[in-house]
PDB file of N, CA and C in Angstrom:
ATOM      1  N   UNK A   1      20.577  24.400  -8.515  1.00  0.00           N
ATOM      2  CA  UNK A   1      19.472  24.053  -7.641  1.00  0.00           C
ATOM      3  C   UNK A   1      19.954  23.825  -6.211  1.00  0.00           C
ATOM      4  N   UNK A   2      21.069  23.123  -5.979  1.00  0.00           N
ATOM      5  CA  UNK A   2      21.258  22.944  -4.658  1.00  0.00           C
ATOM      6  C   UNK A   2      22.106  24.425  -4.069  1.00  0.00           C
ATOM      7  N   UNK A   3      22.646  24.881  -4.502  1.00  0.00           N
ATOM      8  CA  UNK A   3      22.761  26.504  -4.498  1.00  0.00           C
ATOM      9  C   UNK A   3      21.685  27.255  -3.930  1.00  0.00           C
ATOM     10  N   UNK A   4      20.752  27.261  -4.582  1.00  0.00           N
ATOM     11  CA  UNK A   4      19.638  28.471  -4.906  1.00  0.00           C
ATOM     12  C   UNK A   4      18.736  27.598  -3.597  1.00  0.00           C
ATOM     13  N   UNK A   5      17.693  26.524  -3.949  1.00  0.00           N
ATOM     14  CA  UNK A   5      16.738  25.529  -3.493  1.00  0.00           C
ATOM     15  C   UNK A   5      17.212  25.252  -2.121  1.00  0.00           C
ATOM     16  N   UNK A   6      18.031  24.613  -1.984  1.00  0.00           N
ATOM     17  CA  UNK A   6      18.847  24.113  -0.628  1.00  0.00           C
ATOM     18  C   UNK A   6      19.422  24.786   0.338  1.00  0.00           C
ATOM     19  N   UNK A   7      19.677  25.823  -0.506  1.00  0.00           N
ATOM     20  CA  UNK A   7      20.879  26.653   0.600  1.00  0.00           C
ATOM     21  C   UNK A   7      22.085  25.928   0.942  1.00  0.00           C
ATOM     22  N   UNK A   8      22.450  25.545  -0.125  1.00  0.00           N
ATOM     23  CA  UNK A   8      23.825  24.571   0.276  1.00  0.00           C
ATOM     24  C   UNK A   8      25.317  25.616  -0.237  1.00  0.00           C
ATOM     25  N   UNK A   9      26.414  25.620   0.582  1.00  0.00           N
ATOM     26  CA  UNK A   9      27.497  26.726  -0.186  1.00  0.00           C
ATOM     27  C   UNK A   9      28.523  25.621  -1.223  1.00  0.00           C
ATOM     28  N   UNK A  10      28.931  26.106  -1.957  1.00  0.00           N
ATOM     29  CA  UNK A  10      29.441  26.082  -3.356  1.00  0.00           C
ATOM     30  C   UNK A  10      30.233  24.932  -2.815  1.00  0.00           C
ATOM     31  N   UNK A  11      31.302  24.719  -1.455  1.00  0.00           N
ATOM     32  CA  UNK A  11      32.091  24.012  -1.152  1.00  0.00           C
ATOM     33  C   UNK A  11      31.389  22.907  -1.093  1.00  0.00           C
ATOM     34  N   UNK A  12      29.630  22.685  -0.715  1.00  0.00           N
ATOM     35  CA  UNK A  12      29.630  21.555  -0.283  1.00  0.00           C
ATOM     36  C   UNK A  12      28.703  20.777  -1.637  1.00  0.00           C
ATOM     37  N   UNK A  13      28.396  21.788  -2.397  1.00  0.00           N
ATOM     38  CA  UNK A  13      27.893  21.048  -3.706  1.00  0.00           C
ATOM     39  C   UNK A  13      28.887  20.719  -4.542  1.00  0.00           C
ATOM     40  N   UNK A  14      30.264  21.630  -4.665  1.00  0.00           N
ATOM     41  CA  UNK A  14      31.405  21.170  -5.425  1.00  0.00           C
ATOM     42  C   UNK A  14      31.738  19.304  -4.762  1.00  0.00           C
ATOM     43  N   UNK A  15      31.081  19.097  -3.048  1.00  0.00           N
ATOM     44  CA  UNK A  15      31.566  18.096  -3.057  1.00  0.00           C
ATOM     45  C   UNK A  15      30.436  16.863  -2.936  1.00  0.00           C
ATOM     46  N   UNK A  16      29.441  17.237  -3.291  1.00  0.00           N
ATOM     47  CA  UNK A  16      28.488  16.342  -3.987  1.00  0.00           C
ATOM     48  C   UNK A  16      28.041  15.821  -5.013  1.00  0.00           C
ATOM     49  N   UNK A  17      28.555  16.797  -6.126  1.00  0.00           N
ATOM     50  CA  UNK A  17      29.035  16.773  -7.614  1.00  0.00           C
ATOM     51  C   UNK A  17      30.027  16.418  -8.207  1.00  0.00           C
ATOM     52  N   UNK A  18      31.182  16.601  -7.323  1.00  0.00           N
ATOM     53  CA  UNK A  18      32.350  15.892  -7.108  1.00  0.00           C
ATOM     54  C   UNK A  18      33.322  16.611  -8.466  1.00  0.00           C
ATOM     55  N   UNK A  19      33.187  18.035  -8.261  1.00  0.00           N
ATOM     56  CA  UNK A  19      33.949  19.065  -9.052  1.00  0.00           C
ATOM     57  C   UNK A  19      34.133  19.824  -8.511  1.00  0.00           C
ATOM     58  N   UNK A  20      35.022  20.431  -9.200  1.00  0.00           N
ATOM     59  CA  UNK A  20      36.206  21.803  -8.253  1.00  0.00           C
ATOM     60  C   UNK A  20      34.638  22.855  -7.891  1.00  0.00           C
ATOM     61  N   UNK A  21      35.441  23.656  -6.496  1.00  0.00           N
ATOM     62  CA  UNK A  21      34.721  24.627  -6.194  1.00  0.00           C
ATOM     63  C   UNK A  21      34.281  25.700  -7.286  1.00  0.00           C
ATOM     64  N   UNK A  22      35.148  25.990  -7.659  1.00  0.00           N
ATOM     65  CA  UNK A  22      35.642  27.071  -8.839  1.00  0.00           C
ATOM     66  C   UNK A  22      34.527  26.770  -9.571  1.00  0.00           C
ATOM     67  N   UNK A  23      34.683  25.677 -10.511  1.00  0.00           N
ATOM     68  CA  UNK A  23      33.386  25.285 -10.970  1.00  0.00           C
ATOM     69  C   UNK A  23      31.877  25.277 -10.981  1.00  0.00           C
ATOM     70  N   UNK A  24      31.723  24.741  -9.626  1.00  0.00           N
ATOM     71  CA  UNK A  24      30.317  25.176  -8.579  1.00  0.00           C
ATOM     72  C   UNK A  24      30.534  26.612  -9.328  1.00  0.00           C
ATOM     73  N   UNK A  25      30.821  27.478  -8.297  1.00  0.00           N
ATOM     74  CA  UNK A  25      30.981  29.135  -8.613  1.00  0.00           C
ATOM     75  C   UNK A  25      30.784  29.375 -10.290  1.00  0.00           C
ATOM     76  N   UNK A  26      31.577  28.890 -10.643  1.00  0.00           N
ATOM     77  CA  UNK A  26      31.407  29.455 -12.628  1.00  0.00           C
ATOM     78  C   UNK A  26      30.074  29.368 -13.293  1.00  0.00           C
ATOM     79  N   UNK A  27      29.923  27.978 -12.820  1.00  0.00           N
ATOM     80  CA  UNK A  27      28.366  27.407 -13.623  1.00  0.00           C
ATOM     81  C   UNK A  27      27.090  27.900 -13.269  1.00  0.00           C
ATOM     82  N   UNK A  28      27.242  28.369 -12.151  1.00  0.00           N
ATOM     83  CA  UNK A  28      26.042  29.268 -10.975  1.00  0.00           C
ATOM     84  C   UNK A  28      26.045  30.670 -11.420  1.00  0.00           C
ATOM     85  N   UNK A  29      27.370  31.267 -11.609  1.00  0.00           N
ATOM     86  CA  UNK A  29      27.059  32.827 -12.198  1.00  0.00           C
ATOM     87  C   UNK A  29      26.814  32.671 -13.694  1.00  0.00           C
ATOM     88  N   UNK A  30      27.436  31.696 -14.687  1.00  0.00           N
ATOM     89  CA  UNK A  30      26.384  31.341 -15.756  1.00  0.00           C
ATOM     90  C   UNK A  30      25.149  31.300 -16.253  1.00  0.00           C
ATOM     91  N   UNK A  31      24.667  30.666 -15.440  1.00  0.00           N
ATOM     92  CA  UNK A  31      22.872  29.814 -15.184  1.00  0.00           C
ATOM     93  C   UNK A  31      22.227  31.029 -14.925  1.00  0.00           C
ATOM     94  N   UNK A  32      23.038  32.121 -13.857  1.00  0.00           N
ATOM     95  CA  UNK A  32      22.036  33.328 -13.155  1.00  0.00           C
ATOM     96  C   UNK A  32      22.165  34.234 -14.364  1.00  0.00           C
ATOM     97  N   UNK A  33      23.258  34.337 -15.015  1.00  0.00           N
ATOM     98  CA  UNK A  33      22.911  35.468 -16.061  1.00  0.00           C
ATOM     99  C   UNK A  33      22.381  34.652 -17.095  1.00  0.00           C
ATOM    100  N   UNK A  34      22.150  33.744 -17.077  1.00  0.00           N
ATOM    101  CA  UNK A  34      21.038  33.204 -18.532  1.00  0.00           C
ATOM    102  C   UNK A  34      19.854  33.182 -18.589  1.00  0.00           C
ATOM    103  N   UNK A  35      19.343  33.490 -16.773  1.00  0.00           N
ATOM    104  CA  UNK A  35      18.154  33.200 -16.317  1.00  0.00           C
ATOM    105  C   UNK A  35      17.514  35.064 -16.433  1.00  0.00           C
ATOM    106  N   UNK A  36      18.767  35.611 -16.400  1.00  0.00           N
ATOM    107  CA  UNK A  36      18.491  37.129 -16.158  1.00  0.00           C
ATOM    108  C   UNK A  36      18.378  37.313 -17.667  1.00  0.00           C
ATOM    109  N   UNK A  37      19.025  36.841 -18.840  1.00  0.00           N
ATOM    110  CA  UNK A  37      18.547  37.218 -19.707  1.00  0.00           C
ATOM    111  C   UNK A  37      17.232  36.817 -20.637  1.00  0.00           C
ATOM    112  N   UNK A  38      17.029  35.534 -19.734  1.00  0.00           N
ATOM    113  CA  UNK A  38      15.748  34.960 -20.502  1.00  0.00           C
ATOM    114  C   UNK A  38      14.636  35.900 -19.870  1.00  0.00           C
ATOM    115  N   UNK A  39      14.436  36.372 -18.657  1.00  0.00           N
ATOM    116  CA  UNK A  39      12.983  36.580 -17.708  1.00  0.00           C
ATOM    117  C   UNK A  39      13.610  37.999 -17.958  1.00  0.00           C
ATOM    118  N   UNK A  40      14.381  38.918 -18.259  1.00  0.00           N
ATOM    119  CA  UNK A  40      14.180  40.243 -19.319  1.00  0.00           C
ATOM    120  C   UNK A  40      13.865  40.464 -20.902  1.00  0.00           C
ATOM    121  N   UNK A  41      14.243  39.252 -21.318  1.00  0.00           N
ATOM    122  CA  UNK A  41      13.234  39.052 -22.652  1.00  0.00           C
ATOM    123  C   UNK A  41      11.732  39.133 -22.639  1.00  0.00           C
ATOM    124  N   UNK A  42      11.409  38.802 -21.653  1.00  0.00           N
ATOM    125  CA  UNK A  42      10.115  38.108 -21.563  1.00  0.00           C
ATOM    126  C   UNK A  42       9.248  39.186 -20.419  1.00  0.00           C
ATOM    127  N   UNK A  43       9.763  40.141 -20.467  1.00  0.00           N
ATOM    128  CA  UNK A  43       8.844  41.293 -19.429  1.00  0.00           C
ATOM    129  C   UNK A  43       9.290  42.622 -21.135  1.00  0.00           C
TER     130      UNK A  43
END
């Protein structure tokens, strides 16, 4: 959400979340392909 919603970059939510950048980055291309596979199920 603060990614996508905010427009915030990975560095500065990794440091609001208070986890590695890397992380930010991993969990975000996660979420987007889960989101891509749910809303192609569903068309």
């Amino acid at each position: 959400m603060l990614c996508e919603a905010e427009q915030r970059t990975s560095v500065e939510v990794a440091a609001i979340v208070g986890a590695p950048e890397g992380t930010v980055r991993t969990r975000l291309f996660h979420a987007k392909r889960k989101l891509r596979e749910i809303l192609g199920d569903a068309s």
